[in-house]
PDB file of N, CA and C in Angstrom:
ATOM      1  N   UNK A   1       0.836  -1.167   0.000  1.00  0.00           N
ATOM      2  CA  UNK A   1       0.000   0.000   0.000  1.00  0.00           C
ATOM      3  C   UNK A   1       0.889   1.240   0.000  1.00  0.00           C
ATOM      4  N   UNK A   2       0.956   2.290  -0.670  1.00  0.00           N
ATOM      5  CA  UNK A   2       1.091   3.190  -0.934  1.00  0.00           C
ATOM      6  C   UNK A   2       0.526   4.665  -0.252  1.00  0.00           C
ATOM      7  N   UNK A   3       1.369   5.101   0.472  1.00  0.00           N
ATOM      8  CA  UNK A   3       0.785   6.553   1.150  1.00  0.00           C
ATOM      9  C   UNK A   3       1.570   7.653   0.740  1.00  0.00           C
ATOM     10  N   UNK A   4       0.995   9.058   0.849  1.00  0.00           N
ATOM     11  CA  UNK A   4       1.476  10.522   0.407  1.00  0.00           C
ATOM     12  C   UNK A   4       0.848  11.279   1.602  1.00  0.00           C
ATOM     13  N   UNK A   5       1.637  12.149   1.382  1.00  0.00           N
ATOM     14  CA  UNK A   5       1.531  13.546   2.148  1.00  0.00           C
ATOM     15  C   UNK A   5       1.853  14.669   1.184  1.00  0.00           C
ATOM     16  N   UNK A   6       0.215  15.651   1.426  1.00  0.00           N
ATOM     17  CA  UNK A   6       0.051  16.624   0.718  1.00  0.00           C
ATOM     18  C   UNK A   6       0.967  18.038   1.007  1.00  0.00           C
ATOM     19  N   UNK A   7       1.690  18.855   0.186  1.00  0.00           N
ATOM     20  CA  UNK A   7       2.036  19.952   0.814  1.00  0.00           C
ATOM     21  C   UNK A   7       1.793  20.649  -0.110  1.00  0.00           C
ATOM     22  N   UNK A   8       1.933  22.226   0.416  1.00  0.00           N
ATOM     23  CA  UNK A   8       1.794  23.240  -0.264  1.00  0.00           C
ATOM     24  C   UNK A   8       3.092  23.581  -1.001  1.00  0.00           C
ATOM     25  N   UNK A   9       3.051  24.424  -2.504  1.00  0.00           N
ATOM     26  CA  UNK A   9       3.779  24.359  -3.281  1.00  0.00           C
ATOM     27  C   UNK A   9       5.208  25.250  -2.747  1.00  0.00           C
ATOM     28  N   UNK A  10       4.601  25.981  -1.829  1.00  0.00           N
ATOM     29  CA  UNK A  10       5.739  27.144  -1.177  1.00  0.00           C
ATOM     30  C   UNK A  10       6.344  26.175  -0.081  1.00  0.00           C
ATOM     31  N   UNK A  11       6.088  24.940   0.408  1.00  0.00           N
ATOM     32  CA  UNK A  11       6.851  24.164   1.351  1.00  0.00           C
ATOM     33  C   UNK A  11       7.452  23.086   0.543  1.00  0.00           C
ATOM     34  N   UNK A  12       6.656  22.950  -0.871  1.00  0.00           N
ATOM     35  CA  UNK A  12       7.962  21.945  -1.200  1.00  0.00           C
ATOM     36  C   UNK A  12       8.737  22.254  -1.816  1.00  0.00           C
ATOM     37  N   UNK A  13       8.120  24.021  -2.597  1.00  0.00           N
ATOM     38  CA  UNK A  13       9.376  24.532  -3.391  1.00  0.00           C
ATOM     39  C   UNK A  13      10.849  24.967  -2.271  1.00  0.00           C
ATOM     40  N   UNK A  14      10.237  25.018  -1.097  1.00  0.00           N
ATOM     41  CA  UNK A  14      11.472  26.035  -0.429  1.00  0.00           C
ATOM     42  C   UNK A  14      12.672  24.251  -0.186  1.00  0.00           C
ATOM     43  N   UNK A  15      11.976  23.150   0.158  1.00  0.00           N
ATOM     44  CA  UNK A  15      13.183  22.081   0.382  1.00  0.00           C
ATOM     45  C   UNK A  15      13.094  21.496  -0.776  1.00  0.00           C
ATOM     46  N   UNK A  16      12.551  21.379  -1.888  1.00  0.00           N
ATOM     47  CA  UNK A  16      13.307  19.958  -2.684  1.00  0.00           C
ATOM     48  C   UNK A  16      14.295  21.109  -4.268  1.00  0.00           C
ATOM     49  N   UNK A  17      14.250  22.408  -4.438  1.00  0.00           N
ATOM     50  CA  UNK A  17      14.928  23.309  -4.642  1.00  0.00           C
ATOM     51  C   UNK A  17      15.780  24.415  -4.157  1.00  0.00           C
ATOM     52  N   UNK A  18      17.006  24.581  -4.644  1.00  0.00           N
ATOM     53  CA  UNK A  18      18.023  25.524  -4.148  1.00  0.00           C
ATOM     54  C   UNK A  18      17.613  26.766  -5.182  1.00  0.00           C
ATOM     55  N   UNK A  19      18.048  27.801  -4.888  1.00  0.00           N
ATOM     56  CA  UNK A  19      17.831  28.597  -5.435  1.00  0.00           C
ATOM     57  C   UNK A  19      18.352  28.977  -6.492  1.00  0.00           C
ATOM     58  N   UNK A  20      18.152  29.797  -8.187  1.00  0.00           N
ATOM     59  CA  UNK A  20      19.192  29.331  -9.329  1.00  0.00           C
ATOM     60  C   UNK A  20      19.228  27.829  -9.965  1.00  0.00           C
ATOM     61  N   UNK A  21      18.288  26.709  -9.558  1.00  0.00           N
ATOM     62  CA  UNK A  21      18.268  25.540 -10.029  1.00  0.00           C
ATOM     63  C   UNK A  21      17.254  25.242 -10.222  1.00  0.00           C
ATOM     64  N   UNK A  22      17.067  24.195 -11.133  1.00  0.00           N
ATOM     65  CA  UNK A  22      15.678  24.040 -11.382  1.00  0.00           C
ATOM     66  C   UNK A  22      15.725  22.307 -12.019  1.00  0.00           C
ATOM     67  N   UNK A  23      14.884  21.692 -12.006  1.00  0.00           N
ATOM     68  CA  UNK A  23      15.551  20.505 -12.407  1.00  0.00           C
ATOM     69  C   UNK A  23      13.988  20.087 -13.467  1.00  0.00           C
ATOM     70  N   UNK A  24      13.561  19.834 -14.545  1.00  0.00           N
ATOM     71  CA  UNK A  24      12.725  19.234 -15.231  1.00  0.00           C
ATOM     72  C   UNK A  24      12.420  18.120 -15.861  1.00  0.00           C
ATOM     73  N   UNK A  25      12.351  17.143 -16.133  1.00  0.00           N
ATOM     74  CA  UNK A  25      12.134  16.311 -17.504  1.00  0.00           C
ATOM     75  C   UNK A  25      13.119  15.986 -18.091  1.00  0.00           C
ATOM     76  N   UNK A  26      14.528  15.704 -17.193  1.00  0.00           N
ATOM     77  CA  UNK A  26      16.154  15.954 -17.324  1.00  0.00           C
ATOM     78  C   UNK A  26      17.112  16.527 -17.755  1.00  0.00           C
ATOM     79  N   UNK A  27      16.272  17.939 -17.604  1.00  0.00           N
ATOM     80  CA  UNK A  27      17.416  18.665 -17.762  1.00  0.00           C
ATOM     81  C   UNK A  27      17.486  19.545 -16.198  1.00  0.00           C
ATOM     82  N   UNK A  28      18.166  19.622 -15.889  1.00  0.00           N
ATOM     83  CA  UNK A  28      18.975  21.046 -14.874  1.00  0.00           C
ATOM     84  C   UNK A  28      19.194  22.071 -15.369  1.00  0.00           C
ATOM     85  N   UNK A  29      18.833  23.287 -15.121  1.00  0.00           N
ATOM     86  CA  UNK A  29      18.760  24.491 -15.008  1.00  0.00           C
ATOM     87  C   UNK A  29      19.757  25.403 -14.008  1.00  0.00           C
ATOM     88  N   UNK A  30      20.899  25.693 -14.177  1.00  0.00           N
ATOM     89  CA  UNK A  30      21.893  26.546 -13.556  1.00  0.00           C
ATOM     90  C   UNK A  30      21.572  28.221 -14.283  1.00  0.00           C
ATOM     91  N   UNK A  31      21.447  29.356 -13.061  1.00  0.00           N
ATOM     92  CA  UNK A  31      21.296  30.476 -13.541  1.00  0.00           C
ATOM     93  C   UNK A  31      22.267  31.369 -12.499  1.00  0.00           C
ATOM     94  N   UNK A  32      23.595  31.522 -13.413  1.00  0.00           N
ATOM     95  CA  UNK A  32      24.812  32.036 -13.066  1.00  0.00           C
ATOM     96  C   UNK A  32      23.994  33.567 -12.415  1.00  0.00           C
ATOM     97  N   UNK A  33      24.903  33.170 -11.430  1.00  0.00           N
ATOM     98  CA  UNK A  33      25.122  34.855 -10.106  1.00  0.00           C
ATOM     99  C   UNK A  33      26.454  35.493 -10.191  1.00  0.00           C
ATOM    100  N   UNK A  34      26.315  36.884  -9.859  1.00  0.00           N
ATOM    101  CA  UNK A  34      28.010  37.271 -10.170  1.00  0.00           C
ATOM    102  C   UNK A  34      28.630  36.931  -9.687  1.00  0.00           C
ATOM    103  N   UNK A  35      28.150  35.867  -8.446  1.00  0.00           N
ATOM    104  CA  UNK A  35      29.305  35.198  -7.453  1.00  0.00           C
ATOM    105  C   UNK A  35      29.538  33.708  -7.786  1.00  0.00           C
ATOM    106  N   UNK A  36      29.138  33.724  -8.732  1.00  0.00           N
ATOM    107  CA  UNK A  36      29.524  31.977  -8.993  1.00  0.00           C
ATOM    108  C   UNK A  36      30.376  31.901  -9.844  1.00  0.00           C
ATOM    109  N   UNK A  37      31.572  31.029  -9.641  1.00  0.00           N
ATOM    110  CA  UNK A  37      32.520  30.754  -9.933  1.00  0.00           C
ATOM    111  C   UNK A  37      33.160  29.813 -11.181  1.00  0.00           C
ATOM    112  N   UNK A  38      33.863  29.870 -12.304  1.00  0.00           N
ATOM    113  CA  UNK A  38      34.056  28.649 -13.270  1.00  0.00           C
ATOM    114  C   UNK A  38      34.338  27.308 -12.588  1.00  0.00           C
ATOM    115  N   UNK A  39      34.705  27.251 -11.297  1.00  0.00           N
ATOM    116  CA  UNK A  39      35.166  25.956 -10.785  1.00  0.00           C
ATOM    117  C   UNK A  39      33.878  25.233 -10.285  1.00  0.00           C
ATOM    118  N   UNK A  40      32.973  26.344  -9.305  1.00  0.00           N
ATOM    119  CA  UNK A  40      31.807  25.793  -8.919  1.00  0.00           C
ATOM    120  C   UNK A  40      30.633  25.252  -9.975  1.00  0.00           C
ATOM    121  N   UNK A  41      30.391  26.306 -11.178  1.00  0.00           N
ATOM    122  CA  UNK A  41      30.189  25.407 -12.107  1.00  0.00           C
ATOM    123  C   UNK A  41      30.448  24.576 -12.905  1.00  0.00           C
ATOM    124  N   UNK A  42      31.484  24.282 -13.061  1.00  0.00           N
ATOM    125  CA  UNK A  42      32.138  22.574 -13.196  1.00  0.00           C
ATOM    126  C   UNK A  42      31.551  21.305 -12.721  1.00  0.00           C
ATOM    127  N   UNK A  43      31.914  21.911 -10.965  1.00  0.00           N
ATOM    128  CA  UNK A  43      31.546  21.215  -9.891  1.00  0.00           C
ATOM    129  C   UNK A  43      30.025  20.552 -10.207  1.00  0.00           C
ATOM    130  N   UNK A  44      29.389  21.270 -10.322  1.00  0.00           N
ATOM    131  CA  UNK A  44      28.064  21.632 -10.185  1.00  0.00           C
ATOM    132  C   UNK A  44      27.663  20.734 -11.555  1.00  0.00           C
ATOM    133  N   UNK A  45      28.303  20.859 -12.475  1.00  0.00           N
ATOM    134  CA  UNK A  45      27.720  20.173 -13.550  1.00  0.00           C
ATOM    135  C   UNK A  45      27.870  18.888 -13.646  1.00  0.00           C
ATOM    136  N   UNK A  46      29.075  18.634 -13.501  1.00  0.00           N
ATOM    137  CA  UNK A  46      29.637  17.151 -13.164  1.00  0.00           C
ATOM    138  C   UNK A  46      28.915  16.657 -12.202  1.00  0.00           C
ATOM    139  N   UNK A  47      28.263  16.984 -10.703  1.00  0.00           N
ATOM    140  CA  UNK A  47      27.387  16.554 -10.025  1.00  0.00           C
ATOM    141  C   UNK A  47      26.363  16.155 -10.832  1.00  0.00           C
ATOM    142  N   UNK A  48      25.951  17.099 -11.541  1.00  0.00           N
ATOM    143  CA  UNK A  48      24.070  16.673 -11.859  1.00  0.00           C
ATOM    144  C   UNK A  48      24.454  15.286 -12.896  1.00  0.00           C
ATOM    145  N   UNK A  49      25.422  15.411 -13.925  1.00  0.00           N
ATOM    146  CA  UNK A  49      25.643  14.693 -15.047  1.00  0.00           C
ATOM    147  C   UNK A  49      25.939  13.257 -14.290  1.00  0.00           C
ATOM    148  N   UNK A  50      26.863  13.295 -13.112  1.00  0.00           N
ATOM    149  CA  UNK A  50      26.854  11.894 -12.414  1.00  0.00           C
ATOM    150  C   UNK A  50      26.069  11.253 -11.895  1.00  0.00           C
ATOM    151  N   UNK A  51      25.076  12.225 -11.582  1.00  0.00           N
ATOM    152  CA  UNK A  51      23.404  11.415 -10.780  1.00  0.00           C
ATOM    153  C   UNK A  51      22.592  11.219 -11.810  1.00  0.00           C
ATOM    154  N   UNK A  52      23.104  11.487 -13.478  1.00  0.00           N
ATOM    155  CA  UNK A  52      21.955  10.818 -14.400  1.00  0.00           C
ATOM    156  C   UNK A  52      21.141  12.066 -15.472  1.00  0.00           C
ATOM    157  N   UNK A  53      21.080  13.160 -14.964  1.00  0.00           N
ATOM    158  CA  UNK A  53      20.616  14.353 -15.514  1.00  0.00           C
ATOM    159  C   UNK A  53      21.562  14.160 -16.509  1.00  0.00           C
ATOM    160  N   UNK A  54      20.824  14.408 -17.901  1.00  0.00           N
ATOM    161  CA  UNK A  54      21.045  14.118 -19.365  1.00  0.00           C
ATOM    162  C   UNK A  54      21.540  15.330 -19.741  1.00  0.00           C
ATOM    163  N   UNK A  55      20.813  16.928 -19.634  1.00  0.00           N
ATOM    164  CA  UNK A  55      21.657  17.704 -20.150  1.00  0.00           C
ATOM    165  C   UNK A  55      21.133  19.379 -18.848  1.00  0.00           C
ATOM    166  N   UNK A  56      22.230  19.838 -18.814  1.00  0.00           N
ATOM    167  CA  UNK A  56      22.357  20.361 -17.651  1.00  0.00           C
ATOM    168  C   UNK A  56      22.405  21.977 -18.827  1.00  0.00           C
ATOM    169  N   UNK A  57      21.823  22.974 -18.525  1.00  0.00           N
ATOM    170  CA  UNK A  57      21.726  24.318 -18.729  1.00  0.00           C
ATOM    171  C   UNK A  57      22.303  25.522 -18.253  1.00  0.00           C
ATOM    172  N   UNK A  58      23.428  26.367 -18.924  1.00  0.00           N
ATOM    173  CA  UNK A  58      23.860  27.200 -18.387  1.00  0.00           C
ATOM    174  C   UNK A  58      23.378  28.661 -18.364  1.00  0.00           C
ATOM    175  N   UNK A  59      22.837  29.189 -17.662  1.00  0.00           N
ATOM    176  CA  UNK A  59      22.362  30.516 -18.093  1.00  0.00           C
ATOM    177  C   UNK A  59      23.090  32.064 -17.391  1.00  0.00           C
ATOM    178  N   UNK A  60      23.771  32.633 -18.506  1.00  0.00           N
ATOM    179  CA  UNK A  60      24.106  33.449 -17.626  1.00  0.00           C
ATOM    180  C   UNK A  60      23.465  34.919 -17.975  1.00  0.00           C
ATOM    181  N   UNK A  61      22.182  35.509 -17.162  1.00  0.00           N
ATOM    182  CA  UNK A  61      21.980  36.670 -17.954  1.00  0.00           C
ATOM    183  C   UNK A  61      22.516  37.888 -17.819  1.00  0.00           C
ATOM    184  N   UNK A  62      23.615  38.492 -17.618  1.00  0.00           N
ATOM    185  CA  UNK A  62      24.678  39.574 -17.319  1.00  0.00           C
ATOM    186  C   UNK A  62      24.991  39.521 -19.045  1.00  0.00           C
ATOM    187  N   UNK A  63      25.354  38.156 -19.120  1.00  0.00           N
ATOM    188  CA  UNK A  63      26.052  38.366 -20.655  1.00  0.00           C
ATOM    189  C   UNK A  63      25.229  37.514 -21.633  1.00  0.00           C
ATOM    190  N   UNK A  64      24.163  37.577 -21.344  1.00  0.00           N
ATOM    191  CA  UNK A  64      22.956  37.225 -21.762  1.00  0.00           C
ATOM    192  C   UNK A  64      23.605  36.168 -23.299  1.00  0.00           C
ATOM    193  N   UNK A  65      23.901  34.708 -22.521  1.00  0.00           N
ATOM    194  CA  UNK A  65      24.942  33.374 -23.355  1.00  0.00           C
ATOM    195  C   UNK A  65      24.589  32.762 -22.243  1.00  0.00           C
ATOM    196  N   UNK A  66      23.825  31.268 -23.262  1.00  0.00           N
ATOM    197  CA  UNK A  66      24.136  30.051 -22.504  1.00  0.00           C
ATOM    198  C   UNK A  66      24.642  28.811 -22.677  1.00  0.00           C
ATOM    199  N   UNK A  67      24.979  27.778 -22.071  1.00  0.00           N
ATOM    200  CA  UNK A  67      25.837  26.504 -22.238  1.00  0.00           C
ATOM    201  C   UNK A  67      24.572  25.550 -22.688  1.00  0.00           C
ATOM    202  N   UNK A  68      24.909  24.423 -23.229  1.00  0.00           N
ATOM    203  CA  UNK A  68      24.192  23.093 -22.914  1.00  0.00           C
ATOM    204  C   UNK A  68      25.535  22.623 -22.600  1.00  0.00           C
ATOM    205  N   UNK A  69      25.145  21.262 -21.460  1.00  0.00           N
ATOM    206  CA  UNK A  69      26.188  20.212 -21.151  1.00  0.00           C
ATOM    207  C   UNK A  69      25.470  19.180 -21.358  1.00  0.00           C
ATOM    208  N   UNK A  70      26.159  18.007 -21.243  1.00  0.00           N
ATOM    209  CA  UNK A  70      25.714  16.604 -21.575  1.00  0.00           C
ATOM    210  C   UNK A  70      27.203  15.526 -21.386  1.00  0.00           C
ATOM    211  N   UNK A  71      27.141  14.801 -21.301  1.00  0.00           N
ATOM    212  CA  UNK A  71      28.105  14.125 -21.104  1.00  0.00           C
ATOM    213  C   UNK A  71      29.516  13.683 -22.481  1.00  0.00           C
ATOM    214  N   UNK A  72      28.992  14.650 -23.189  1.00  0.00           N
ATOM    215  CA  UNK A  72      29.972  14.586 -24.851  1.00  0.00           C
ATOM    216  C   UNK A  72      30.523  15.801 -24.599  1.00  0.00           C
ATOM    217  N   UNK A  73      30.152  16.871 -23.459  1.00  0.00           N
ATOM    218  CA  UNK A  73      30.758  18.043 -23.668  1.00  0.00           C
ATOM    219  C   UNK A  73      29.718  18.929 -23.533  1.00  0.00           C
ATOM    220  N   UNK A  74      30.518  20.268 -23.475  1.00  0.00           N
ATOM    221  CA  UNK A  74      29.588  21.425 -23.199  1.00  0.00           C
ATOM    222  C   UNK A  74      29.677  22.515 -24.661  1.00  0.00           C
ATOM    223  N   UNK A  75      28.477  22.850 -24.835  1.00  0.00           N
ATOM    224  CA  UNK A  75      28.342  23.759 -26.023  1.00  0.00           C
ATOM    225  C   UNK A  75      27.956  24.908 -26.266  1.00  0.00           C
ATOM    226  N   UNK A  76      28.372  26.490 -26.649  1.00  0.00           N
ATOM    227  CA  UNK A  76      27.436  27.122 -26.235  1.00  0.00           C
ATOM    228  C   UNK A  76      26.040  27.174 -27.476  1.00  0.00           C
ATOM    229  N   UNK A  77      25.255  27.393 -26.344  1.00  0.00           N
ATOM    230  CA  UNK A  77      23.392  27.682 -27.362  1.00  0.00           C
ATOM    231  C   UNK A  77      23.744  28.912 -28.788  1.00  0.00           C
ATOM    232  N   UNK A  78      23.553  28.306 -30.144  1.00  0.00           N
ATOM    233  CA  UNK A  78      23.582  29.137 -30.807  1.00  0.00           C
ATOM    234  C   UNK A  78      22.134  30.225 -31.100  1.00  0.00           C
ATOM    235  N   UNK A  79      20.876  29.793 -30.498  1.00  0.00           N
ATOM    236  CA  UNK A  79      19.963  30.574 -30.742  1.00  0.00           C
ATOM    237  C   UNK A  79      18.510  30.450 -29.738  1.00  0.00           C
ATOM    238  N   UNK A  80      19.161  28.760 -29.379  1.00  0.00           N
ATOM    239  CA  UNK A  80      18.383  28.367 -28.586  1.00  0.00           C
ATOM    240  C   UNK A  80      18.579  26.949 -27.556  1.00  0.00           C
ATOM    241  N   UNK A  81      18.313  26.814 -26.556  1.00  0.00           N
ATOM    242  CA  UNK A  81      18.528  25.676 -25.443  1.00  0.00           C
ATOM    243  C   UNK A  81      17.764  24.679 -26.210  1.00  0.00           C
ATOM    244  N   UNK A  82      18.434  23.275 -26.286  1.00  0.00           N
ATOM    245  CA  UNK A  82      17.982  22.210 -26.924  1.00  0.00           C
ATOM    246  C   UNK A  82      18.204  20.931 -26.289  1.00  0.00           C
ATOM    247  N   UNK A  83      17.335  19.895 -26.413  1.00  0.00           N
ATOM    248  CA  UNK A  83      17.546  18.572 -26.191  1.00  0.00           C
ATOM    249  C   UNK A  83      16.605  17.685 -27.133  1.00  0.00           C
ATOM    250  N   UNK A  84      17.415  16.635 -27.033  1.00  0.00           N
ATOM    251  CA  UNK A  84      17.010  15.340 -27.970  1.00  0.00           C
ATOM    252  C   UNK A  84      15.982  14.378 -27.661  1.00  0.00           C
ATOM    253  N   UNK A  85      15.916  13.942 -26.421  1.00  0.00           N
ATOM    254  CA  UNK A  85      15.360  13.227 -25.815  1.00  0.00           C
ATOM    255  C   UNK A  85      14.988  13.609 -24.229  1.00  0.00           C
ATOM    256  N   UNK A  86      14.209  14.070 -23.616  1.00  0.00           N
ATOM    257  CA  UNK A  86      12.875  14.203 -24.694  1.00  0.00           C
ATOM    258  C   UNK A  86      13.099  15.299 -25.427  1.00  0.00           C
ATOM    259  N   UNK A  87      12.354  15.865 -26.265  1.00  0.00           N
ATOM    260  CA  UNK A  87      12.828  16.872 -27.289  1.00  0.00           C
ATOM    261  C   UNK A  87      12.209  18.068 -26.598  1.00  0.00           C
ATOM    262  N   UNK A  88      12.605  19.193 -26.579  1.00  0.00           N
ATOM    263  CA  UNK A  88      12.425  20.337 -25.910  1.00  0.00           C
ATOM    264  C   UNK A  88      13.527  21.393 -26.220  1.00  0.00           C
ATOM    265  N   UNK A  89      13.195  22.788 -26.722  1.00  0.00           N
ATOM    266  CA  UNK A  89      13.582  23.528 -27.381  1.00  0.00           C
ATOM    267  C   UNK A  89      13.123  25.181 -27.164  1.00  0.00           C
ATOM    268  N   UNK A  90      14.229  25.601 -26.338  1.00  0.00           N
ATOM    269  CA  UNK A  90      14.119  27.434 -25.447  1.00  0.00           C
ATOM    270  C   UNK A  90      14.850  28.501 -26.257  1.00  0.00           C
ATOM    271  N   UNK A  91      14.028  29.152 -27.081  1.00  0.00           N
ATOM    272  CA  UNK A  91      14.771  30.045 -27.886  1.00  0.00           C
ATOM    273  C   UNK A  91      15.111  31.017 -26.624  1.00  0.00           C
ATOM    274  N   UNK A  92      16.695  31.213 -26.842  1.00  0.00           N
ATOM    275  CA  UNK A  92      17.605  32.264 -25.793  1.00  0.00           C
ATOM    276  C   UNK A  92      16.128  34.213 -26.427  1.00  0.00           C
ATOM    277  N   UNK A  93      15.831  33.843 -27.335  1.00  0.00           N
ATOM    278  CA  UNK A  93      15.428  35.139 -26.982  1.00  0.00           C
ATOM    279  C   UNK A  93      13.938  35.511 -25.730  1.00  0.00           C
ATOM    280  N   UNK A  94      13.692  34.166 -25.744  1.00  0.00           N
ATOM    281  CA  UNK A  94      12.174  34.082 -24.561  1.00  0.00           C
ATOM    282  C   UNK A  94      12.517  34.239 -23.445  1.00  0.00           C
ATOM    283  N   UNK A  95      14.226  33.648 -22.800  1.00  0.00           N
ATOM    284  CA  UNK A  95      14.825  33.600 -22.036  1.00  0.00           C
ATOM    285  C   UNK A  95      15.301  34.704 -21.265  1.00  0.00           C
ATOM    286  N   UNK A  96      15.530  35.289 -22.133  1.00  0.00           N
ATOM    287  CA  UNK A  96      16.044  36.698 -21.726  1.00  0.00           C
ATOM    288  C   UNK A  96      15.422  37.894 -22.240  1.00  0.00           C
ATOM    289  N   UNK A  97      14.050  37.781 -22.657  1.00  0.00           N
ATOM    290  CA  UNK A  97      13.336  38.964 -22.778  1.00  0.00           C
ATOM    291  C   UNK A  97      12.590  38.951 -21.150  1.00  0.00           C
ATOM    292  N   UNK A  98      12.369  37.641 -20.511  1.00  0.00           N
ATOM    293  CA  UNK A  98      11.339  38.012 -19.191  1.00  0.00           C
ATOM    294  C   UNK A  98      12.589  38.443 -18.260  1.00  0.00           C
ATOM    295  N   UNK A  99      14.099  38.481 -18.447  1.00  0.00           N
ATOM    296  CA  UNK A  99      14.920  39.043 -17.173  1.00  0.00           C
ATOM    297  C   UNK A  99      15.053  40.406 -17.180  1.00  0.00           C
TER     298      UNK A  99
END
């Protein structure tokens, strides 16, 4: 038998998310702060990519450029955030018209 416990979206958003992350349908969502570091995002990517997350997202909007990663390497987005499987596709300009 199978049991749940209901919560509200502001109690499960505040513990099963950090802030700047976002995790979907396998991809991860990283949204660079001026304090984050090239090493920590390394760190950070290589984490998600080792627990299975397929392609991990870099967003940085200061210099409004983002990464895809995946385990072949990291690339930057020529127009838009992409994946294969499942297929899903973020033109950088939707991205950075709501910041």
């Amino acid at each position: 038998m199978t049991s749940g416990t209901l919560a509200s979206v502001t109690e499960y958003s505040a513990k099963a998310y950090h802030p700047g992350r976002e995790y979907v349908d396998g991809v991860a969502i990283e949204v660079l702060s001026k304090d984050d570091s090239v090493v920590q995002m390394k760190r950070r990517v290589d984490d998600y990519l080792s627990f299975g997350v397929s392609y991990v997202w870099l967003i940085d909007p200061r210099e409004r450029r983002a990464w895809s990663c995946t385990g072949q390497g990291t690339v930057e987005a020529g127009g838009a955030l992409r994946t294969s499987s499942p297929e899903i596709r973020v033109p950088l300009a939707d991205i950075f018209s709501s910041l």
